[in-house]
PDB file of N, CA and C in Angstrom:
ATOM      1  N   UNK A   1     -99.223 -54.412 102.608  1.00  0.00           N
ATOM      2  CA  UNK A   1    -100.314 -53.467 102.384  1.00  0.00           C
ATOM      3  C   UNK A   1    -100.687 -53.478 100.902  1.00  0.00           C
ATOM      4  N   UNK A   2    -101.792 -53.505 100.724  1.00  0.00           N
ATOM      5  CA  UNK A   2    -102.689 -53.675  99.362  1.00  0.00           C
ATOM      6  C   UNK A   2    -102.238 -52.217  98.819  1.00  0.00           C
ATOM      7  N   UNK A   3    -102.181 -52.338  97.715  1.00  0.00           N
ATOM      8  CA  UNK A   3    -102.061 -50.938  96.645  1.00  0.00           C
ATOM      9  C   UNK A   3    -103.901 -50.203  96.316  1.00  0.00           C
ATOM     10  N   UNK A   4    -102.909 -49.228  97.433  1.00  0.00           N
ATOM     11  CA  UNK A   4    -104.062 -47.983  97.643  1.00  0.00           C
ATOM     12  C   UNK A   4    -103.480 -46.606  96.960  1.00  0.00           C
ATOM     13  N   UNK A   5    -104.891 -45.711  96.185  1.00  0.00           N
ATOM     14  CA  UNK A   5    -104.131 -44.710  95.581  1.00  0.00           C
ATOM     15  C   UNK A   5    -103.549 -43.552  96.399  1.00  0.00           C
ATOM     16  N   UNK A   6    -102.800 -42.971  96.340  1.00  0.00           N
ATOM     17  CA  UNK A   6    -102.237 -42.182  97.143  1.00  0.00           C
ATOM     18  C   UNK A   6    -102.878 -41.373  97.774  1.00  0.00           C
ATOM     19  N   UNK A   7    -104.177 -40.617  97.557  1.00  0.00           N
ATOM     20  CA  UNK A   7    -104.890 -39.556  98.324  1.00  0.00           C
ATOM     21  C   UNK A   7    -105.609 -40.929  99.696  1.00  0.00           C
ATOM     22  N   UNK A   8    -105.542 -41.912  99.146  1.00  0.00           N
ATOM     23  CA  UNK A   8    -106.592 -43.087 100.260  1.00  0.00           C
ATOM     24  C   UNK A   8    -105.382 -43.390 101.447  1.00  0.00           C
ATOM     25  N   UNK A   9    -103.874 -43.474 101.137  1.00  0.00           N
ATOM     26  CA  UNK A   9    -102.930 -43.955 101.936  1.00  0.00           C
ATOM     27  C   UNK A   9    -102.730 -42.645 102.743  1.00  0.00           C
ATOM     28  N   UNK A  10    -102.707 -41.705 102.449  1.00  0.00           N
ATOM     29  CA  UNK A  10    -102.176 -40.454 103.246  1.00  0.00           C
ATOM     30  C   UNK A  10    -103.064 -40.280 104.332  1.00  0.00           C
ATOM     31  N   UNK A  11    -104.535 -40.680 104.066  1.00  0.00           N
ATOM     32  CA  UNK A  11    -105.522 -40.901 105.184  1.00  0.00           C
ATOM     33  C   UNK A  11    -105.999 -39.385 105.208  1.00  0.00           C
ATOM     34  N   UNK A  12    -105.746 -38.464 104.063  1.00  0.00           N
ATOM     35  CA  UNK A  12    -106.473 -37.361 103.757  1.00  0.00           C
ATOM     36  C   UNK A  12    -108.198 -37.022 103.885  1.00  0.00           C
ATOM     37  N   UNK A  13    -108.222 -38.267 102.674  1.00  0.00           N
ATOM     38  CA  UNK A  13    -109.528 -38.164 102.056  1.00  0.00           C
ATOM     39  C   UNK A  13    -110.413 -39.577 102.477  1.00  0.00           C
ATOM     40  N   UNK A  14    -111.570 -39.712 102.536  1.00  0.00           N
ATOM     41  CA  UNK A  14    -112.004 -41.039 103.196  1.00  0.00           C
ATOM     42  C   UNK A  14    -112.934 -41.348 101.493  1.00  0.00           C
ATOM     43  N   UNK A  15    -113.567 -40.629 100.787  1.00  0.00           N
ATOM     44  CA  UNK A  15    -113.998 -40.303  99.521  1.00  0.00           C
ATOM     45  C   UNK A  15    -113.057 -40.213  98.508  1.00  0.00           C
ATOM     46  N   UNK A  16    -113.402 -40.242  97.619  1.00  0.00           N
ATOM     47  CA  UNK A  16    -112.677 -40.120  96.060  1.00  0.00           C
ATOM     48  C   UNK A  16    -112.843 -38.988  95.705  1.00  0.00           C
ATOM     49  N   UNK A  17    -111.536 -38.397  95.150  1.00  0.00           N
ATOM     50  CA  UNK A  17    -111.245 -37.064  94.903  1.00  0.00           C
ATOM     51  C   UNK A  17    -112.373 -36.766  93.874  1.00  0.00           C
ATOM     52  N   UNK A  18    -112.637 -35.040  94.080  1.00  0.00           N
ATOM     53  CA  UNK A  18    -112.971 -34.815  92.656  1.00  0.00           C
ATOM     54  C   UNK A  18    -113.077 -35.097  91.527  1.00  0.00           C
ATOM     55  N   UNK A  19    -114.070 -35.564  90.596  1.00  0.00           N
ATOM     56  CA  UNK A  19    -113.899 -35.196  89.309  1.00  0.00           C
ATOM     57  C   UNK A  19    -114.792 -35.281  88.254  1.00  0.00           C
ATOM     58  N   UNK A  20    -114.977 -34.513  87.033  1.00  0.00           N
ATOM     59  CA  UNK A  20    -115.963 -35.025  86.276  1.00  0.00           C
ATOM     60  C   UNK A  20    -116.561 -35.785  86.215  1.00  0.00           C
ATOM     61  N   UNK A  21    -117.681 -35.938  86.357  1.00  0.00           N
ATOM     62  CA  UNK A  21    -118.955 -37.373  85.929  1.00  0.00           C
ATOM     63  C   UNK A  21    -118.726 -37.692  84.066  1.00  0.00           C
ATOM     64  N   UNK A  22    -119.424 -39.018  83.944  1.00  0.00           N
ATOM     65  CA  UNK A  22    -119.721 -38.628  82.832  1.00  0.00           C
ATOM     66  C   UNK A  22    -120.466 -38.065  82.159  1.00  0.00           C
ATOM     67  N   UNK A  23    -121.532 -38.310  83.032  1.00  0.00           N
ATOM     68  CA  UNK A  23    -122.954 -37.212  81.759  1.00  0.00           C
ATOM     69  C   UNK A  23    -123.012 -35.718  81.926  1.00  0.00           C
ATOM     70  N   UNK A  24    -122.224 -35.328  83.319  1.00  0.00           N
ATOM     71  CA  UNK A  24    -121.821 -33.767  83.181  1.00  0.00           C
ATOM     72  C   UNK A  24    -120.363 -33.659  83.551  1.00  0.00           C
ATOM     73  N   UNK A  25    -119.340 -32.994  82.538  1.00  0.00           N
ATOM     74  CA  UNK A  25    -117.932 -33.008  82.496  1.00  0.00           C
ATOM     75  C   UNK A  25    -117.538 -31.517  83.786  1.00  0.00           C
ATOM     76  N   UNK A  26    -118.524 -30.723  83.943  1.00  0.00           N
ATOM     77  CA  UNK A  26    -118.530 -29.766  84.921  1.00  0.00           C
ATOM     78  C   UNK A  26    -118.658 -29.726  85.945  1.00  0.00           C
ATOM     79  N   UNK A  27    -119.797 -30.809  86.480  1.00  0.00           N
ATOM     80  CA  UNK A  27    -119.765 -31.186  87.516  1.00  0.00           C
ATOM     81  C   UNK A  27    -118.402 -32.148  88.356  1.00  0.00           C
ATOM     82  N   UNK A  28    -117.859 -31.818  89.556  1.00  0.00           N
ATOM     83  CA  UNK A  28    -116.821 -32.407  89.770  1.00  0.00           C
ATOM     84  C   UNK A  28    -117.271 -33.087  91.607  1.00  0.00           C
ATOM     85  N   UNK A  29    -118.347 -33.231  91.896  1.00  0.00           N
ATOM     86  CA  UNK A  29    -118.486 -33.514  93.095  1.00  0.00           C
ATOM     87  C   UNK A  29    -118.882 -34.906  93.350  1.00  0.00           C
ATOM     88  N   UNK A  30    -118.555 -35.690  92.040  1.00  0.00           N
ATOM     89  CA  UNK A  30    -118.494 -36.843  92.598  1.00  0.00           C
ATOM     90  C   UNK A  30    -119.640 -37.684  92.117  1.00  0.00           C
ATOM     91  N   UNK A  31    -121.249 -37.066  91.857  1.00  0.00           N
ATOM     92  CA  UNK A  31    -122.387 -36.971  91.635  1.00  0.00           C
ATOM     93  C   UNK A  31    -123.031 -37.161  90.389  1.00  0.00           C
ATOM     94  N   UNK A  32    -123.357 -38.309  89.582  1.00  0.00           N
ATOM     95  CA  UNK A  32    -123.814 -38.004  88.380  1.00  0.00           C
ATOM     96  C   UNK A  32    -124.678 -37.158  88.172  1.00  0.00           C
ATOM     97  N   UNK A  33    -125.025 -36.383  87.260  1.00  0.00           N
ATOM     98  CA  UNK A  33    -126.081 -35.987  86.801  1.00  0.00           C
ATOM     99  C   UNK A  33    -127.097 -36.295  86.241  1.00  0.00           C
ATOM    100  N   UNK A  34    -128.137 -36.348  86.029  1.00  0.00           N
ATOM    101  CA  UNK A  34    -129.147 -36.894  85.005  1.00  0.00           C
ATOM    102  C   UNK A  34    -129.068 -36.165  83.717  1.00  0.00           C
ATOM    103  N   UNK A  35    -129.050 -36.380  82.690  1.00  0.00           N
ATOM    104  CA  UNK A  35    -129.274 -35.647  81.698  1.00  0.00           C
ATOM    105  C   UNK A  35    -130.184 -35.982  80.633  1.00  0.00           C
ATOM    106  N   UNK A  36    -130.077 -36.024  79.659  1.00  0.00           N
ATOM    107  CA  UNK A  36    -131.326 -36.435  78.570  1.00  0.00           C
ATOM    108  C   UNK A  36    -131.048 -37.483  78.181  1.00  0.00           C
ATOM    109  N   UNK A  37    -129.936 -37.908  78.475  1.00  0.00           N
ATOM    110  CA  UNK A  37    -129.288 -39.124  78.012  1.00  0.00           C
ATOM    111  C   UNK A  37    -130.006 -40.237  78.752  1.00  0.00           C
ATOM    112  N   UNK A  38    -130.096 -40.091  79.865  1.00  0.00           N
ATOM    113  CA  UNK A  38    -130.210 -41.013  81.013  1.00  0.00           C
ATOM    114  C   UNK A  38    -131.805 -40.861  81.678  1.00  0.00           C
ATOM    115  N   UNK A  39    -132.680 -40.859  80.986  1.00  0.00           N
ATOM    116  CA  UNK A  39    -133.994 -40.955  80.873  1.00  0.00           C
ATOM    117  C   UNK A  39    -134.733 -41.639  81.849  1.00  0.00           C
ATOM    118  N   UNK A  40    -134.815 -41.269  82.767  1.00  0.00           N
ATOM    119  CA  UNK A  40    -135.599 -42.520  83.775  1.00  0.00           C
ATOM    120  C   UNK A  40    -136.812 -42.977  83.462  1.00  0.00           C
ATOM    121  N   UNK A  41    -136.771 -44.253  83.897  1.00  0.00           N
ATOM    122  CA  UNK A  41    -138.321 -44.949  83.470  1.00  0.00           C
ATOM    123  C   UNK A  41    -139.440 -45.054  84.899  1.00  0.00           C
ATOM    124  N   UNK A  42    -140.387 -44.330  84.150  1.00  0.00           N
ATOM    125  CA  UNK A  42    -141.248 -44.062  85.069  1.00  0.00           C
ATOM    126  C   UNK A  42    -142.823 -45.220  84.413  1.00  0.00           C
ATOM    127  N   UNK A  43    -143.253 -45.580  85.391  1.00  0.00           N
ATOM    128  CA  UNK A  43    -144.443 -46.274  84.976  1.00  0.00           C
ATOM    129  C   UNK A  43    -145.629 -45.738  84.079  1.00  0.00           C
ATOM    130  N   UNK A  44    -146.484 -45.926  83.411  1.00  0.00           N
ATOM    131  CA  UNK A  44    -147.247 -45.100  82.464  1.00  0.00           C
ATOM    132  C   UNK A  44    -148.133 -43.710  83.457  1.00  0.00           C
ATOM    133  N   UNK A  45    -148.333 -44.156  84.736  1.00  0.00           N
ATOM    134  CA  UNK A  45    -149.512 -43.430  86.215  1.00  0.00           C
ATOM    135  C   UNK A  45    -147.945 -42.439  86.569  1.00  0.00           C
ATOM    136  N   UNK A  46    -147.034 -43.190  87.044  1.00  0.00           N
ATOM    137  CA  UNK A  46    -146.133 -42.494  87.573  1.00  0.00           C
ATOM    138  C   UNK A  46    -146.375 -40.920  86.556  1.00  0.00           C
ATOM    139  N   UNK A  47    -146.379 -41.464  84.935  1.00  0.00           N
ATOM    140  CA  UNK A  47    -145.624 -40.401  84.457  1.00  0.00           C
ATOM    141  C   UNK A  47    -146.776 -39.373  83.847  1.00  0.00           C
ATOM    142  N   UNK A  48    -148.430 -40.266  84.181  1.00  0.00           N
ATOM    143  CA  UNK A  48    -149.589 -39.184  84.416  1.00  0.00           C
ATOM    144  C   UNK A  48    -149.706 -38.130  85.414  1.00  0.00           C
ATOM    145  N   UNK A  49    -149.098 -38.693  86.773  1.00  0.00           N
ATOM    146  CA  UNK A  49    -149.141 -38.004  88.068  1.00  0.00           C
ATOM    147  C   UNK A  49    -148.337 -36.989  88.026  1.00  0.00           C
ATOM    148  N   UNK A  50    -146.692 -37.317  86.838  1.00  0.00           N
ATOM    149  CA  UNK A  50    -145.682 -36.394  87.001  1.00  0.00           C
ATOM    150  C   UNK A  50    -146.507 -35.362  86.177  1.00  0.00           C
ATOM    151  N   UNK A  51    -147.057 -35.554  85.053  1.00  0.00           N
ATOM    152  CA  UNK A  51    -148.103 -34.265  84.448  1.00  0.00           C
ATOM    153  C   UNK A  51    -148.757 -33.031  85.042  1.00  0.00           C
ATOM    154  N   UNK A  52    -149.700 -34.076  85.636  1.00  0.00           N
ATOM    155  CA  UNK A  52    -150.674 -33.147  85.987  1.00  0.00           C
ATOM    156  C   UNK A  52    -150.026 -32.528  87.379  1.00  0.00           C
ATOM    157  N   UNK A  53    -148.757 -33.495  88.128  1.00  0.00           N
ATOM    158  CA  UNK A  53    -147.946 -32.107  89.002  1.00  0.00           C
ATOM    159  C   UNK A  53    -147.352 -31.139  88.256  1.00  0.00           C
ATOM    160  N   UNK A  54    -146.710 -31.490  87.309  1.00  0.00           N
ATOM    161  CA  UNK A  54    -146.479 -30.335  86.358  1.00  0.00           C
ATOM    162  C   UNK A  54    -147.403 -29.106  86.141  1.00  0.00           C
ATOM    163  N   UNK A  55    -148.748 -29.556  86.067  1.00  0.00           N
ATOM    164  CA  UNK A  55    -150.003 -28.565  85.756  1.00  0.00           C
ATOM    165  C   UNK A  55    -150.352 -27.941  86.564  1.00  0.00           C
ATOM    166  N   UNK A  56    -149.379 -28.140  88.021  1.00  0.00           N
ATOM    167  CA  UNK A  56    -149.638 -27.547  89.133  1.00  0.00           C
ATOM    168  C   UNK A  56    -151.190 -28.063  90.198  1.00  0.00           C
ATOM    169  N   UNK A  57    -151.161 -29.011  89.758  1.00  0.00           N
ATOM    170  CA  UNK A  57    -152.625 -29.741  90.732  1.00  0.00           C
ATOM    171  C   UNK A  57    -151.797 -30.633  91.996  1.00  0.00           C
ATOM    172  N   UNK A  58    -152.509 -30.105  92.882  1.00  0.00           N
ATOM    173  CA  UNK A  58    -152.025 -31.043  94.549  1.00  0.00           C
ATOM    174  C   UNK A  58    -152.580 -32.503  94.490  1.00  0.00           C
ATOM    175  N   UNK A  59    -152.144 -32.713  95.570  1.00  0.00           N
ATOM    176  CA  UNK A  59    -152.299 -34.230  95.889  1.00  0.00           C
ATOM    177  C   UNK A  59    -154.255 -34.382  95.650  1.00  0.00           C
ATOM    178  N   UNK A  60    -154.637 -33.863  96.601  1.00  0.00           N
ATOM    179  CA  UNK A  60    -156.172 -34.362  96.679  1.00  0.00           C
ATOM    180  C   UNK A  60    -156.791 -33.854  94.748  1.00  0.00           C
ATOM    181  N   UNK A  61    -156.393 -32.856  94.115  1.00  0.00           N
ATOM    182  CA  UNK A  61    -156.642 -32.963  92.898  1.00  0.00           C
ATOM    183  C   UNK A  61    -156.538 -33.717  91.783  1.00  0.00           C
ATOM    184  N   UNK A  62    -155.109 -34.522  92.185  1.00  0.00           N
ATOM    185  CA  UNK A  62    -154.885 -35.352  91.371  1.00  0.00           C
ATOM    186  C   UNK A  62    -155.622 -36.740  91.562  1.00  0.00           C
ATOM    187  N   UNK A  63    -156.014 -37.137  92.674  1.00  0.00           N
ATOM    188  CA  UNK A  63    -156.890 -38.074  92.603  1.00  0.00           C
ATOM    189  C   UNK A  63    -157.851 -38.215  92.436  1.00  0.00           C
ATOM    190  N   UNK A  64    -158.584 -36.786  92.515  1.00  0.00           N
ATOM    191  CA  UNK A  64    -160.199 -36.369  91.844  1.00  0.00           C
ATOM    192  C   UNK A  64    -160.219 -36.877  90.377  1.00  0.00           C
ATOM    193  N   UNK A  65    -158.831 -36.098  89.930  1.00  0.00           N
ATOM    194  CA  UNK A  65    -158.967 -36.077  88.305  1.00  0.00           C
ATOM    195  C   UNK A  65    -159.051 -37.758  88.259  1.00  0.00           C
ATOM    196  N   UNK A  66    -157.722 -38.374  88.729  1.00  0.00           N
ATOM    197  CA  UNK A  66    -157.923 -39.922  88.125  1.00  0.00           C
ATOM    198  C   UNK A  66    -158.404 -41.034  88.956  1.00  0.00           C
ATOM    199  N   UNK A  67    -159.368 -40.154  89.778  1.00  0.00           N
ATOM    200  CA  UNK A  67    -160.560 -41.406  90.572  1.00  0.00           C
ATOM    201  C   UNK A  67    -159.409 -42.343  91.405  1.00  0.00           C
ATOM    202  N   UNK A  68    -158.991 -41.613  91.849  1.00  0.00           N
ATOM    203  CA  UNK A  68    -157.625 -42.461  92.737  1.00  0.00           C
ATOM    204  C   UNK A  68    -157.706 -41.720  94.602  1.00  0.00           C
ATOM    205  N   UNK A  69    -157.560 -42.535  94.997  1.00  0.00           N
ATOM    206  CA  UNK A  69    -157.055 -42.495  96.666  1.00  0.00           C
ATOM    207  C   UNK A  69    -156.170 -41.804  97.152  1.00  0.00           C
ATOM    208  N   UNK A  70    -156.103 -40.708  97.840  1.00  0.00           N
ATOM    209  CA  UNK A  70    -155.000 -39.688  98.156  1.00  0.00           C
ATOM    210  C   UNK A  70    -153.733 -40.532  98.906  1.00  0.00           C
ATOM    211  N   UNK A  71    -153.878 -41.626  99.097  1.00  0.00           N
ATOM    212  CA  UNK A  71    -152.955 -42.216  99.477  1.00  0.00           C
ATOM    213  C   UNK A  71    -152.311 -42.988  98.373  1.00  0.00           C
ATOM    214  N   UNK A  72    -152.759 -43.570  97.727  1.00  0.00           N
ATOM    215  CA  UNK A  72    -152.410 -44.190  96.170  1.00  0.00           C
ATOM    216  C   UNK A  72    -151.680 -43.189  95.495  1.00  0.00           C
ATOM    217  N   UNK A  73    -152.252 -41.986  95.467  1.00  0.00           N
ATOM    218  CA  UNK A  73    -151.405 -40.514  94.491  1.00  0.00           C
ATOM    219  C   UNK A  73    -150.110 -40.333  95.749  1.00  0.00           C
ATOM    220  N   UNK A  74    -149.991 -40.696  96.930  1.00  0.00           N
ATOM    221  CA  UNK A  74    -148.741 -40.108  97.440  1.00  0.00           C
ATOM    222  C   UNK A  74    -147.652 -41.254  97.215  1.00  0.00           C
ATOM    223  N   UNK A  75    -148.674 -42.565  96.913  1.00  0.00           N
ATOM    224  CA  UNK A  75    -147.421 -43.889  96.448  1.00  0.00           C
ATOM    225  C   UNK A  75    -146.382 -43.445  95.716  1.00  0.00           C
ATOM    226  N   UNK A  76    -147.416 -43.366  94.506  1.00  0.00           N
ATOM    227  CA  UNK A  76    -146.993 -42.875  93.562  1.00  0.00           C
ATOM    228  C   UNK A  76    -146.064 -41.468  93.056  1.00  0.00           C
ATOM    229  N   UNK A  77    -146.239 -40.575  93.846  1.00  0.00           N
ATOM    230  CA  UNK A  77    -145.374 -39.660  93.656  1.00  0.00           C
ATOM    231  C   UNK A  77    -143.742 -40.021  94.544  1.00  0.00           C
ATOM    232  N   UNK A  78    -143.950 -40.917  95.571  1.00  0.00           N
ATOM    233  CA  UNK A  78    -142.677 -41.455  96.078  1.00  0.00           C
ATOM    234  C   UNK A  78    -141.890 -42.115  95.350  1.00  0.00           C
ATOM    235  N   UNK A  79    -142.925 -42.666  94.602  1.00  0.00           N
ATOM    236  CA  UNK A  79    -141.973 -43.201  93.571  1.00  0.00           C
ATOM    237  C   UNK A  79    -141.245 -42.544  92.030  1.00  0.00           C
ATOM    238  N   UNK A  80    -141.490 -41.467  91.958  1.00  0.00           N
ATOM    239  CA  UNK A  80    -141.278 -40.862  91.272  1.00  0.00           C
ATOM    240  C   UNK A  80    -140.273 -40.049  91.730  1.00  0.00           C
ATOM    241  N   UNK A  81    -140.614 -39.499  93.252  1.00  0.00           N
ATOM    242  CA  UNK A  81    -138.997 -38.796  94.049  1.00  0.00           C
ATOM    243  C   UNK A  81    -137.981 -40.264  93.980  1.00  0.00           C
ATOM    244  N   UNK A  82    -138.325 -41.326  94.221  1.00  0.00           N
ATOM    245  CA  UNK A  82    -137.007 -42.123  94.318  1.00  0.00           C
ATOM    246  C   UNK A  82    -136.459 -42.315  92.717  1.00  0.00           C
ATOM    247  N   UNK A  83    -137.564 -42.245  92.118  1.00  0.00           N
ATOM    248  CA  UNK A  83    -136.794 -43.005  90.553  1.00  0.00           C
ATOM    249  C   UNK A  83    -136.274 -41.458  90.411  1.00  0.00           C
ATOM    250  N   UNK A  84    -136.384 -39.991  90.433  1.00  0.00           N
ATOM    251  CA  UNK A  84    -135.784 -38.818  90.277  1.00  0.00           C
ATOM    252  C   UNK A  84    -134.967 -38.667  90.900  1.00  0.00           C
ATOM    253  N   UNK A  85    -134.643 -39.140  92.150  1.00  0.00           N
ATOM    254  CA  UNK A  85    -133.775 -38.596  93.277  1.00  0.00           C
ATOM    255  C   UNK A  85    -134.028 -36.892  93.605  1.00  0.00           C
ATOM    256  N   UNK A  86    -135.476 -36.914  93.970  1.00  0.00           N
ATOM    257  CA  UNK A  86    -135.327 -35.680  94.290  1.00  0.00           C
ATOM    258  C   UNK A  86    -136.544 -35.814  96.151  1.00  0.00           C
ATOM    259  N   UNK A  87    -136.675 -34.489  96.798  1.00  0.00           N
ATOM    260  CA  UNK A  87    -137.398 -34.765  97.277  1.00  0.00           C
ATOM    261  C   UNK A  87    -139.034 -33.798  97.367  1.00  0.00           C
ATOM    262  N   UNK A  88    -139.135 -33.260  96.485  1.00  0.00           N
ATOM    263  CA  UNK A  88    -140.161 -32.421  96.619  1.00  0.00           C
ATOM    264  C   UNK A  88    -141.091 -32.597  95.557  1.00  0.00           C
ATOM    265  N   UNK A  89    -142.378 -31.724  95.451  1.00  0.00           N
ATOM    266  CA  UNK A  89    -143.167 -31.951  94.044  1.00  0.00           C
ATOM    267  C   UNK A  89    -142.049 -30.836  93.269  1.00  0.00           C
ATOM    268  N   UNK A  90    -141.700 -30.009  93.718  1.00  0.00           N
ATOM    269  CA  UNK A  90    -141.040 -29.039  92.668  1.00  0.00           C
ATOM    270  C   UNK A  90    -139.895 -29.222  91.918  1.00  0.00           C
ATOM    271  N   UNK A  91    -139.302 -29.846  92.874  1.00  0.00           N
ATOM    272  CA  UNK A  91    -137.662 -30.466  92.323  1.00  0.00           C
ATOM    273  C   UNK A  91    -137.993 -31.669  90.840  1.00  0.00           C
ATOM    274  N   UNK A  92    -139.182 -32.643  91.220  1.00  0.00           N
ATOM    275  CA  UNK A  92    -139.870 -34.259  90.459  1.00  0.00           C
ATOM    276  C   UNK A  92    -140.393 -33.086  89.426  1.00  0.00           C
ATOM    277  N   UNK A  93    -140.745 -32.001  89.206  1.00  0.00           N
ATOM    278  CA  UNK A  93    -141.339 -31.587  87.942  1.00  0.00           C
ATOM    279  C   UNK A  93    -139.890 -30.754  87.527  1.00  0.00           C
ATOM    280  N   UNK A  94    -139.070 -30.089  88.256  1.00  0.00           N
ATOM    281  CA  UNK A  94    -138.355 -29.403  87.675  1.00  0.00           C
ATOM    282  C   UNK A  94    -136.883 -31.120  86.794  1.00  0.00           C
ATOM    283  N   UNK A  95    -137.094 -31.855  87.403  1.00  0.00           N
ATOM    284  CA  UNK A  95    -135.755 -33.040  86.955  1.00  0.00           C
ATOM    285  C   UNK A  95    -136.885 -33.472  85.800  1.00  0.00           C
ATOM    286  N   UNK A  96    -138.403 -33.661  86.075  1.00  0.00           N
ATOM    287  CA  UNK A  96    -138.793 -34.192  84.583  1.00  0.00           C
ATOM    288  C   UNK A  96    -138.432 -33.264  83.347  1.00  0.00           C
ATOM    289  N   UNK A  97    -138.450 -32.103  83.581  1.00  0.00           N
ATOM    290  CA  UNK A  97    -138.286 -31.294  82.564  1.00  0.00           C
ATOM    291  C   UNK A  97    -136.945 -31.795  81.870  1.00  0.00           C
ATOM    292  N   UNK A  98    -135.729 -31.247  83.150  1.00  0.00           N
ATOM    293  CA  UNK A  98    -134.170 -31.448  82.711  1.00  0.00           C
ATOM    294  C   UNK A  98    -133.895 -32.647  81.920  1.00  0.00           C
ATOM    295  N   UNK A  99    -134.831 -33.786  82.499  1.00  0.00           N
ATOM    296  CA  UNK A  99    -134.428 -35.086  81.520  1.00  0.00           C
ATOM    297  C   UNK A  99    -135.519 -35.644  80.458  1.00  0.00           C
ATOM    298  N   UNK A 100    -136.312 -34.635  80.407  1.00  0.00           N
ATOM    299  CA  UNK A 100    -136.789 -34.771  78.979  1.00  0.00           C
ATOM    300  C   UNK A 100    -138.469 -35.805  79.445  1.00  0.00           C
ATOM    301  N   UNK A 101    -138.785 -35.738  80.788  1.00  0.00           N
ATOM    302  CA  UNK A 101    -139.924 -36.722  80.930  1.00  0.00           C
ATOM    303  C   UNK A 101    -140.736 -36.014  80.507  1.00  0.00           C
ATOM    304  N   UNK A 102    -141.201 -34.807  80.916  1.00  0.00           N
ATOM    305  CA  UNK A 102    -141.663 -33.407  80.575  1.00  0.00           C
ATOM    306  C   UNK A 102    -141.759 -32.604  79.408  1.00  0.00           C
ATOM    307  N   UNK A 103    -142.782 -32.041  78.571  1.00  0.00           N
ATOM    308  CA  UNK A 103    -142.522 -31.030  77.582  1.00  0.00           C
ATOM    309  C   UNK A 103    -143.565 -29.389  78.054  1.00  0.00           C
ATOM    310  N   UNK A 104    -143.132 -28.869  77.043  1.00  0.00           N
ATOM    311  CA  UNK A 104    -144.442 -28.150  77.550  1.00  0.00           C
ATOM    312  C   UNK A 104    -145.924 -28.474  76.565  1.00  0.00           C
ATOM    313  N   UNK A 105    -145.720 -29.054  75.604  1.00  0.00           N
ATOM    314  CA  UNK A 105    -147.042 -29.404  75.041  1.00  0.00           C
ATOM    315  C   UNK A 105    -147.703 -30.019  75.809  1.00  0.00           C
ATOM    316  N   UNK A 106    -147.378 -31.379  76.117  1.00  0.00           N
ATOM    317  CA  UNK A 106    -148.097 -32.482  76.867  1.00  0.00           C
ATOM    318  C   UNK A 106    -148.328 -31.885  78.456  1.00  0.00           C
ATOM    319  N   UNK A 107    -147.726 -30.842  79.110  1.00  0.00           N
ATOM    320  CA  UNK A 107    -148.331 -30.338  80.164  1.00  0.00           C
ATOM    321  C   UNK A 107    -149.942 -29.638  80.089  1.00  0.00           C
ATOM    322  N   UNK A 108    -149.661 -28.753  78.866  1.00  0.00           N
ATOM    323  CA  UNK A 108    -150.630 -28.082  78.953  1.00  0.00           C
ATOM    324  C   UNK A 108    -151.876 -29.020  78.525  1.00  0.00           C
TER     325      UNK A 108
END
């Protein structure tokens, strides 16, 4: 038998125990966090669209403003839940903030 760590041999745990991440030492579930450190890169549109959701404008607004296809603005915001890992417009404006994509100058 291959050298397994002891919580994996007891057949307890099927996951890895608890413990600090690195970019949050509090968090213990296993889960990195995003932090400011870890900046995701969003495309130059991605990170217009993340704006003006910030500014609180819906889907069909945001494509008024940038002469875009309500289907083109929902590409694009998918891609912005996957590069965030989140799934909502609220969560993609509240993680731009946390990691710094976001200010409040450039919203307003």
């Amino acid at each position: 038998m291959r050298h397994l760590p002891q919580w994996r041999r007891a057949g307890q745990a099927t996951q890895t125990p608890a413990r600090p991440t690195e970019t949050n030492p509090d968090r213990t579930d296993g889960v990195p966090a995003m932090s400011r450190h870890d900046i995701p890169v969003l495309t130059p549109r991605q990170h217009e669209i993340l704006t003006l959701m910030a500014r609180g404008l819906t889907t069909p607004e945001i494509a008024g403003e940038l002469v875009l296809g309500r289907d083109t603005v929902r590409t694009h915001q998918q891609g912005i839940y996957r590069t965030l890992d989140v799934h909502t417009a609220p969560a993609a404006v509240a993680a731009g903030y946390r990691v710094g994509l976001l200010d409040d100058h450039a919203v307003r």
